[in-house]
PDB file of N, CA and C in Angstrom:
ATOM      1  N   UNK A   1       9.213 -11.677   5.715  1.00  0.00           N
ATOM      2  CA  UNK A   1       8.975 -11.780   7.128  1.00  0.00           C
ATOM      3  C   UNK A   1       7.832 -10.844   7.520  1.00  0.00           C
ATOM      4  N   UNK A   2       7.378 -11.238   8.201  1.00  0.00           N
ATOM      5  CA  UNK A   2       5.693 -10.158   8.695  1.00  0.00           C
ATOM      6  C   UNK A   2       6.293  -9.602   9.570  1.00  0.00           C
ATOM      7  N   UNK A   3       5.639  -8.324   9.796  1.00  0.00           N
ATOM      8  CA  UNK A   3       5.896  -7.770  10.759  1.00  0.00           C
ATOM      9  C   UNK A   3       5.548  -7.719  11.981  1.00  0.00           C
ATOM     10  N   UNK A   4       6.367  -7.138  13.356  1.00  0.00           N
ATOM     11  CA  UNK A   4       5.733  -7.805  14.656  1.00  0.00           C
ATOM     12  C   UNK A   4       4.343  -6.563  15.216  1.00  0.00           C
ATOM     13  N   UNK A   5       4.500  -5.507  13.948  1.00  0.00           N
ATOM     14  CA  UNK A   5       3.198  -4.495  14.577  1.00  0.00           C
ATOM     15  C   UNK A   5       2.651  -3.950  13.120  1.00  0.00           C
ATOM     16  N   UNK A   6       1.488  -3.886  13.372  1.00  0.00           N
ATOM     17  CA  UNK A   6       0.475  -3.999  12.246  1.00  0.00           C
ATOM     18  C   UNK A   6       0.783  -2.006  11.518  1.00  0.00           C
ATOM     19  N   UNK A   7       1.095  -2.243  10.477  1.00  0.00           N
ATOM     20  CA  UNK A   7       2.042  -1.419   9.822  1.00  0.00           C
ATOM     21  C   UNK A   7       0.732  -0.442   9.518  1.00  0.00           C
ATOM     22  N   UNK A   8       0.857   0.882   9.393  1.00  0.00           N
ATOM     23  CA  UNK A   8       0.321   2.039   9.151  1.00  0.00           C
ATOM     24  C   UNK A   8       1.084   3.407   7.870  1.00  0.00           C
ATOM     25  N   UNK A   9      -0.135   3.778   7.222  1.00  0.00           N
ATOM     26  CA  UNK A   9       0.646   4.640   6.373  1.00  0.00           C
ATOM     27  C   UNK A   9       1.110   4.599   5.627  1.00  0.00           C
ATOM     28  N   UNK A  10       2.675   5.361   5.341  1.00  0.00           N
ATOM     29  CA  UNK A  10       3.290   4.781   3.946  1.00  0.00           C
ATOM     30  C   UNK A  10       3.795   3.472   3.985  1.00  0.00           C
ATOM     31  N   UNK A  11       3.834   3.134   5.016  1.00  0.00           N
ATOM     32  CA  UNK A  11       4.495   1.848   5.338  1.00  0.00           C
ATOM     33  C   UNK A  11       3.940   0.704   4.910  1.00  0.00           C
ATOM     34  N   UNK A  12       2.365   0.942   5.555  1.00  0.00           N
ATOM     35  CA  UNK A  12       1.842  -0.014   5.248  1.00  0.00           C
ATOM     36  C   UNK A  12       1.138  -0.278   3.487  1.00  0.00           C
ATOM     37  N   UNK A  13       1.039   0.774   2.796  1.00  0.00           N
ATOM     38  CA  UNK A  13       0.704   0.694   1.388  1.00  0.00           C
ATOM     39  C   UNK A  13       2.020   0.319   0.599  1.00  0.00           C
ATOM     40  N   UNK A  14       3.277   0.647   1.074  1.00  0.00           N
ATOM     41  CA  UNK A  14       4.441   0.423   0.308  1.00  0.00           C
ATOM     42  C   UNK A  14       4.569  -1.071   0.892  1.00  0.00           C
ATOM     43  N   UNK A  15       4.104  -1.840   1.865  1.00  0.00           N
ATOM     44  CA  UNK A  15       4.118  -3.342   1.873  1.00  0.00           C
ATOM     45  C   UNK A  15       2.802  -3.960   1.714  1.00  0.00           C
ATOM     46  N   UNK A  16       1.992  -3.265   1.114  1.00  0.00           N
ATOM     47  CA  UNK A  16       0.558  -3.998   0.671  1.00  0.00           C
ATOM     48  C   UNK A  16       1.107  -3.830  -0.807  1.00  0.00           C
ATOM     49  N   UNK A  17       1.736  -2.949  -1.296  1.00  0.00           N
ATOM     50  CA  UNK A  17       2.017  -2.860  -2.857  1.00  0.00           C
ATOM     51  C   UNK A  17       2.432  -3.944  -3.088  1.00  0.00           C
ATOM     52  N   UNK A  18       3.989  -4.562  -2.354  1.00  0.00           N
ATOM     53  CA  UNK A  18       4.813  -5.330  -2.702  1.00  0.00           C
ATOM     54  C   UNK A  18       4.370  -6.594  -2.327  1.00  0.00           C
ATOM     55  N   UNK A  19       3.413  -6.764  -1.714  1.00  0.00           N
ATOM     56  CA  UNK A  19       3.229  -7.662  -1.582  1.00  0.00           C
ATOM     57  C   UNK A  19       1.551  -8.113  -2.186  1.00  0.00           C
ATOM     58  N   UNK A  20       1.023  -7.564  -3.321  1.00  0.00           N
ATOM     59  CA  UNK A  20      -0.229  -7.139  -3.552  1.00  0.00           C
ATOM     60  C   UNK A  20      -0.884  -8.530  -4.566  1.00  0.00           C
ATOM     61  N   UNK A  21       0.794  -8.921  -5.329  1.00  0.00           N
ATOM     62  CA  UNK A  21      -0.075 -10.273  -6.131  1.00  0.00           C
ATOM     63  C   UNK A  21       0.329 -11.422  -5.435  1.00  0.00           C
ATOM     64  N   UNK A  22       0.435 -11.295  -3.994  1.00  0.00           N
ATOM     65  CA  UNK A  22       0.561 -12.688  -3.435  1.00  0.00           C
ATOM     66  C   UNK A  22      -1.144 -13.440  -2.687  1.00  0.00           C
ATOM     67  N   UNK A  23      -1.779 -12.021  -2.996  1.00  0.00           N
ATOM     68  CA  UNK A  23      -3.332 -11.845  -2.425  1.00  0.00           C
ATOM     69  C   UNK A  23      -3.377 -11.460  -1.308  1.00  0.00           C
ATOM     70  N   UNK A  24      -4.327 -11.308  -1.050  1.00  0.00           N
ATOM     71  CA  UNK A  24      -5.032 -10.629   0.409  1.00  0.00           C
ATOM     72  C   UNK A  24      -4.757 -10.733   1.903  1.00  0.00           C
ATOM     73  N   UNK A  25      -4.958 -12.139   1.665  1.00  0.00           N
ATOM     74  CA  UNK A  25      -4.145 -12.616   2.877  1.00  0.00           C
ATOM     75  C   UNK A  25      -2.823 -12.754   3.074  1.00  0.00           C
ATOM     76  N   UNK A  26      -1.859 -13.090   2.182  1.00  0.00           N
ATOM     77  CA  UNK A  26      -0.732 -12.819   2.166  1.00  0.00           C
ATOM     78  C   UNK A  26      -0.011 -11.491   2.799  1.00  0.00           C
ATOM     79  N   UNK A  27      -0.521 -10.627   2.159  1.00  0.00           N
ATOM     80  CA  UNK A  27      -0.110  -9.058   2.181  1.00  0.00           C
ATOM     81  C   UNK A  27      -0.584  -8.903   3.824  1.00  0.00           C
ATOM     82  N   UNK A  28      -1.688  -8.784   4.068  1.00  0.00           N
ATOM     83  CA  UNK A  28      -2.410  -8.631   5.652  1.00  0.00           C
ATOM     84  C   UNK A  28      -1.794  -9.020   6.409  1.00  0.00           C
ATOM     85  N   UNK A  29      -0.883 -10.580   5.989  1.00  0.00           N
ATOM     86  CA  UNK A  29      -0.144 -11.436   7.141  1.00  0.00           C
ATOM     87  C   UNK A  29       1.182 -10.348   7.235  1.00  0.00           C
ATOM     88  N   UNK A  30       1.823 -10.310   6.160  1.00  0.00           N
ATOM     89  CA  UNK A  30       3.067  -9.897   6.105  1.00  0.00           C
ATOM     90  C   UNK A  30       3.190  -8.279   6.680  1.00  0.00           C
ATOM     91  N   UNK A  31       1.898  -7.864   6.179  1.00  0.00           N
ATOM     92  CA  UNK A  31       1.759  -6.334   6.979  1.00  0.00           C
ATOM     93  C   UNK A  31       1.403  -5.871   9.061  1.00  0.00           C
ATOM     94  N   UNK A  32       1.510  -6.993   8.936  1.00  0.00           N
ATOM     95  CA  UNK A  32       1.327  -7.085  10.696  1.00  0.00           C
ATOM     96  C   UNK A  32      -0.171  -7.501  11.208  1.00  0.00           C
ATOM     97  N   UNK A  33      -1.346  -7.578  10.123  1.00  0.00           N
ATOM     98  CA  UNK A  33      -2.467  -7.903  10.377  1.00  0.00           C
ATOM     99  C   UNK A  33      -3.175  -9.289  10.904  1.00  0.00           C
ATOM    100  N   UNK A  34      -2.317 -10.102  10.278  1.00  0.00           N
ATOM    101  CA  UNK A  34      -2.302 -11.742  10.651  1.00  0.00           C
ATOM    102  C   UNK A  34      -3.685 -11.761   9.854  1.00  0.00           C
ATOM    103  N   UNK A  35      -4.590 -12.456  10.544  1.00  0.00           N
ATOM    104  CA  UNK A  35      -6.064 -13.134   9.572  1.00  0.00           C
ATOM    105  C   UNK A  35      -7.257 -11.794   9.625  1.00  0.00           C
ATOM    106  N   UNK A  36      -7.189 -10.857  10.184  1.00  0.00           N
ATOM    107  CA  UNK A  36      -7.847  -9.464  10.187  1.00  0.00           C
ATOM    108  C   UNK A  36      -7.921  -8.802   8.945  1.00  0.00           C
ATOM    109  N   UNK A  37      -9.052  -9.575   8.149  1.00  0.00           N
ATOM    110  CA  UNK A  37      -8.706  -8.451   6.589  1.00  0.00           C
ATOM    111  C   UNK A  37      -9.692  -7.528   6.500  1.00  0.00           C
ATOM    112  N   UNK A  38     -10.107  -7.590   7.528  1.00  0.00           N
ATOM    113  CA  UNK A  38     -11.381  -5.954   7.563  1.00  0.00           C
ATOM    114  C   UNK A  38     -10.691  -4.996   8.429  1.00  0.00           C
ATOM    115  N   UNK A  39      -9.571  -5.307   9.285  1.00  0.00           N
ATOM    116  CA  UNK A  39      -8.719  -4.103   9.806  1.00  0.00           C
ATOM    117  C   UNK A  39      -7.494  -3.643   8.725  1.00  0.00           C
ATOM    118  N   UNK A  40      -7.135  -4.787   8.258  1.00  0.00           N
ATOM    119  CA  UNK A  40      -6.238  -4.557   7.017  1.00  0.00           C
ATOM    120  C   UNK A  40      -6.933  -3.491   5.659  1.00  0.00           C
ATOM    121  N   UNK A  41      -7.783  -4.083   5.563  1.00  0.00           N
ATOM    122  CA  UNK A  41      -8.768  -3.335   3.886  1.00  0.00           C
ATOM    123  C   UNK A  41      -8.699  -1.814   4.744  1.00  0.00           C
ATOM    124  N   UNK A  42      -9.420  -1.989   6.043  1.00  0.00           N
ATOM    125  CA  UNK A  42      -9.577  -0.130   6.204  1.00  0.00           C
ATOM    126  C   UNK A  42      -8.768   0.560   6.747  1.00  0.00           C
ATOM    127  N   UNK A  43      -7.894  -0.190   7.071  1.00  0.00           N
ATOM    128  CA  UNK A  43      -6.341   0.454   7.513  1.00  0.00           C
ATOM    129  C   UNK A  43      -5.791   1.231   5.932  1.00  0.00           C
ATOM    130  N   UNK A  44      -6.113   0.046   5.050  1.00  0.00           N
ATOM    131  CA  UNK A  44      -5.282   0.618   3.591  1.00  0.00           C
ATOM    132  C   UNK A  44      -5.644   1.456   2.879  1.00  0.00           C
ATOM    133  N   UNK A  45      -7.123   1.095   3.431  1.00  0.00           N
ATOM    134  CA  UNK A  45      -7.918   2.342   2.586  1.00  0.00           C
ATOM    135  C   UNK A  45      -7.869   3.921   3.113  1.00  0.00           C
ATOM    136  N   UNK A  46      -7.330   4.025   4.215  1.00  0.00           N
ATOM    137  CA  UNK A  46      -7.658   5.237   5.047  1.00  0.00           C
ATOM    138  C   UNK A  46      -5.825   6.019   4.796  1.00  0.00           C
ATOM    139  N   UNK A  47      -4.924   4.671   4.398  1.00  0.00           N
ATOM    140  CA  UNK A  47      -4.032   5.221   4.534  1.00  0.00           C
ATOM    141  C   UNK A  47      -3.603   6.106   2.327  1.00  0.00           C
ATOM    142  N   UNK A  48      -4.361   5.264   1.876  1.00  0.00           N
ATOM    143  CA  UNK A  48      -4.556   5.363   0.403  1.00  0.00           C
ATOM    144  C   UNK A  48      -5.151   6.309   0.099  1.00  0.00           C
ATOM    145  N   UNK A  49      -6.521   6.914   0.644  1.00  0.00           N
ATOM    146  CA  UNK A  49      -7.173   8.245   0.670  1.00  0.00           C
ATOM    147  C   UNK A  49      -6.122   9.255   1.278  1.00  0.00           C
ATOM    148  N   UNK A  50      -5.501   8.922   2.426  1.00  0.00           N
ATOM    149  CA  UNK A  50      -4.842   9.958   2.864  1.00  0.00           C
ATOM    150  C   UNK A  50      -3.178  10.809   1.432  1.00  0.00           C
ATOM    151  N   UNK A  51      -3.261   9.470   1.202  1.00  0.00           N
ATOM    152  CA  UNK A  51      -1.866   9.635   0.251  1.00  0.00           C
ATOM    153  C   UNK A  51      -2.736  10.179  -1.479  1.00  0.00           C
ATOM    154  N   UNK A  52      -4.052  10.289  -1.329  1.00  0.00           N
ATOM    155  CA  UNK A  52      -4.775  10.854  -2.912  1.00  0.00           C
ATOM    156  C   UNK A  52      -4.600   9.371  -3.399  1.00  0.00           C
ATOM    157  N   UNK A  53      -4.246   7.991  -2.821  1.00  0.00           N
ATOM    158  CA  UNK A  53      -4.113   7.067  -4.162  1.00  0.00           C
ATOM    159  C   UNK A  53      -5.729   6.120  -4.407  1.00  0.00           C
ATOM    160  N   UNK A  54      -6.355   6.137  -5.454  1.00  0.00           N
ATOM    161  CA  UNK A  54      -7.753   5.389  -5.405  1.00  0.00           C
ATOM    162  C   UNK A  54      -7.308   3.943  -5.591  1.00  0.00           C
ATOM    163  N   UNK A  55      -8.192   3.576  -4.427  1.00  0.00           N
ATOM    164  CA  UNK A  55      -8.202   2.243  -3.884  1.00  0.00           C
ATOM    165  C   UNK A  55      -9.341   1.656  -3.969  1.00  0.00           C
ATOM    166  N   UNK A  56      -9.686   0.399  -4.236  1.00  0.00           N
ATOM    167  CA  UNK A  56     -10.945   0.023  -4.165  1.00  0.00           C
ATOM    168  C   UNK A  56     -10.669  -1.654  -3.519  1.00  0.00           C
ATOM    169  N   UNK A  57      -9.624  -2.306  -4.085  1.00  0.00           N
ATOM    170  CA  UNK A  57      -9.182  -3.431  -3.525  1.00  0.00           C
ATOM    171  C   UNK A  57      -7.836  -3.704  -3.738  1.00  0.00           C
ATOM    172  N   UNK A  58      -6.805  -4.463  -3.041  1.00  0.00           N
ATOM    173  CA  UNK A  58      -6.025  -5.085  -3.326  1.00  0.00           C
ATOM    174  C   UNK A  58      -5.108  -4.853  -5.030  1.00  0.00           C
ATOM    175  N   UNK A  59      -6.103  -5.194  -5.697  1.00  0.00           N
ATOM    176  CA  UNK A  59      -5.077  -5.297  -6.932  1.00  0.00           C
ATOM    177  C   UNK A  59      -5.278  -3.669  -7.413  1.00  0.00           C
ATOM    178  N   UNK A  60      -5.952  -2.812  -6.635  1.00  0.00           N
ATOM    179  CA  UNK A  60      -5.137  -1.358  -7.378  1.00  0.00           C
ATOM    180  C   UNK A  60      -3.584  -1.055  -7.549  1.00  0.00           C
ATOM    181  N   UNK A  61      -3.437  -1.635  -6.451  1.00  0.00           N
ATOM    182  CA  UNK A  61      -1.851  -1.127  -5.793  1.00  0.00           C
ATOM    183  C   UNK A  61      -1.231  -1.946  -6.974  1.00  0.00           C
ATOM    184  N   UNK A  62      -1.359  -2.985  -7.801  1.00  0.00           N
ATOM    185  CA  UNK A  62      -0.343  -3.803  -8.545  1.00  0.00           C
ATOM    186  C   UNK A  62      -0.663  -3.116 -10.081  1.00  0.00           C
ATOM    187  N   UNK A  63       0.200  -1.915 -10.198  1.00  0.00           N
ATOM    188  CA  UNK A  63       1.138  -1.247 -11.350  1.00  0.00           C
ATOM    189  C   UNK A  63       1.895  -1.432 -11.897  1.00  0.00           C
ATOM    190  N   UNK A  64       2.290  -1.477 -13.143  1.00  0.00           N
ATOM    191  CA  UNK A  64       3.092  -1.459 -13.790  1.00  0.00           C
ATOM    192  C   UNK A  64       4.104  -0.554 -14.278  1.00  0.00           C
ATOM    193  N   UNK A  65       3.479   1.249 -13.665  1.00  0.00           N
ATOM    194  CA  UNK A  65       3.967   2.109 -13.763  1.00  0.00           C
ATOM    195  C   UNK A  65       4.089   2.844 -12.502  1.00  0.00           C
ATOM    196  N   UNK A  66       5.524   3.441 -12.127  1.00  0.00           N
ATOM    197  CA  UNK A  66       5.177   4.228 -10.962  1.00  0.00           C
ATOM    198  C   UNK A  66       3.858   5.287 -10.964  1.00  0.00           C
ATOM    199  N   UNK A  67       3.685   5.398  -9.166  1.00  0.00           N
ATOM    200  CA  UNK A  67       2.928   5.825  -9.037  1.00  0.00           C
ATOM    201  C   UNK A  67       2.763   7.109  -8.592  1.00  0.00           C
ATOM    202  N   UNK A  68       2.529   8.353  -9.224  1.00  0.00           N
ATOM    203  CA  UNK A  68       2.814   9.747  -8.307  1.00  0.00           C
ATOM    204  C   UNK A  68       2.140   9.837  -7.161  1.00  0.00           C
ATOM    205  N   UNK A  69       2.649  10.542  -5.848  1.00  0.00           N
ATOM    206  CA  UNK A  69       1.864  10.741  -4.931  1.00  0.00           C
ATOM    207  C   UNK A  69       1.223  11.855  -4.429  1.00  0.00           C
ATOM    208  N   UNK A  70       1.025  12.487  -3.754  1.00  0.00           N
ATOM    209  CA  UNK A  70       0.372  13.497  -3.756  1.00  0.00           C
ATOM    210  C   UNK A  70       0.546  14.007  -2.125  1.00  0.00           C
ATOM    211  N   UNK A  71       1.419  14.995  -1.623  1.00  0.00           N
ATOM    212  CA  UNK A  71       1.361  14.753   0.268  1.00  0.00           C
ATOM    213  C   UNK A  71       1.424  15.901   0.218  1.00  0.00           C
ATOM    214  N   UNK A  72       0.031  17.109   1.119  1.00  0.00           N
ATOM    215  CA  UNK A  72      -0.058  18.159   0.996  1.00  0.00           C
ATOM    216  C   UNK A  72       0.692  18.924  -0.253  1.00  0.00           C
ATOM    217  N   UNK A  73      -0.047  18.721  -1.045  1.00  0.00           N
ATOM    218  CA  UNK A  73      -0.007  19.724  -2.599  1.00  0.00           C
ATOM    219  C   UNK A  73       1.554  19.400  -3.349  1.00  0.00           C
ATOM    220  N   UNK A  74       2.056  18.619  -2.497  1.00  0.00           N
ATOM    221  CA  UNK A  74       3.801  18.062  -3.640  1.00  0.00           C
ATOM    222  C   UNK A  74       3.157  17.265  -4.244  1.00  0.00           C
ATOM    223  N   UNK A  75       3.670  17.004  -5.243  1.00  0.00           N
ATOM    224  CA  UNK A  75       3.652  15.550  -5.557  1.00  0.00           C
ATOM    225  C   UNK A  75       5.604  14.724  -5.675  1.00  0.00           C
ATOM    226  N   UNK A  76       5.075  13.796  -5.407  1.00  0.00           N
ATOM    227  CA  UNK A  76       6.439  13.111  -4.810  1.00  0.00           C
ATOM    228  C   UNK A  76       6.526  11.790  -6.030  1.00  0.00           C
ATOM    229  N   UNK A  77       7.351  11.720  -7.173  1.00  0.00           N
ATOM    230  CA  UNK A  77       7.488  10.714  -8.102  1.00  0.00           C
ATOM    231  C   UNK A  77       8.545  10.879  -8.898  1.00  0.00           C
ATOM    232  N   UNK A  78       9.125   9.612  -9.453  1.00  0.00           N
ATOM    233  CA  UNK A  78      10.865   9.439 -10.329  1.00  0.00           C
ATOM    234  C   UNK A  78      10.911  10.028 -11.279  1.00  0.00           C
ATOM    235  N   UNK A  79      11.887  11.007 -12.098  1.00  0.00           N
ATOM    236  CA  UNK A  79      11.582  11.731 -13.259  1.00  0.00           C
ATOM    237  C   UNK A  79      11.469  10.648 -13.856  1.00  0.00           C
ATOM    238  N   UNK A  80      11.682   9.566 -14.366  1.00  0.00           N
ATOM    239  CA  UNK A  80      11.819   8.125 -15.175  1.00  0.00           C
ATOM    240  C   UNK A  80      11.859   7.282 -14.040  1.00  0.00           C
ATOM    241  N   UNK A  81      11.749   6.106 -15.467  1.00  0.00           N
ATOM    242  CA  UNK A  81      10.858   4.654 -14.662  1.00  0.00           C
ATOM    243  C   UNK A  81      12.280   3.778 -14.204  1.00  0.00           C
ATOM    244  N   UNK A  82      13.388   4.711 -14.696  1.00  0.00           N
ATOM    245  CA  UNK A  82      14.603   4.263 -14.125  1.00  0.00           C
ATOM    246  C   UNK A  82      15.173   4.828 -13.504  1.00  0.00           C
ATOM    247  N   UNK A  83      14.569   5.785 -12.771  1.00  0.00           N
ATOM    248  CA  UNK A  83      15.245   6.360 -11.242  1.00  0.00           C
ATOM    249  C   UNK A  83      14.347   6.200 -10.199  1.00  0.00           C
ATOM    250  N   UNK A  84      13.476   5.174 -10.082  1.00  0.00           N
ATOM    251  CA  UNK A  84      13.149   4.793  -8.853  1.00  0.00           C
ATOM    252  C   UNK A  84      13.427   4.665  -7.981  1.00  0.00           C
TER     253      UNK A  84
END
């Protein structure tokens, strides 16, 4: 279901992740952006710099391994790939 307000932050990278191999537009729709993928790209990008994660397009976010984060000098990640 998309959302009814165009998602920001962790919010919005933790639903551009999950939704990252459905493509571009997909993810944008579902993230509250609707057909806006130049407010979407620099929304994600601003929120991806902010979190230390390098972004360049869309399919960064689609990992296979968690991802550590970085929020003022913590870093925030699962001791294992099975305590997510």
């Amino acid at each position: 279901m998309a959302s009814p307000t165009r998602l920001t932050g962790l919010d919005l990278v933790d639903c551009a992740r999950a939704n990252a191999k459905q493509g571009i537009e997909t993810a944008a729709n579902l993230c509250g952006y609707g057909t806006d993928l130049e407010g979407f790209r620099s929304q994600l990008k601003q929120a991806c710099d902010h979190m230390r994660i390098e972004f360049h397009e869309l399919s960064d976010l689609i990992k296979d391994q968690p991802v550590a984060v970085s929020l003022d000098g913590v870093i925030v990640e699962p001791d294992s790939p099975g305590e997510l």
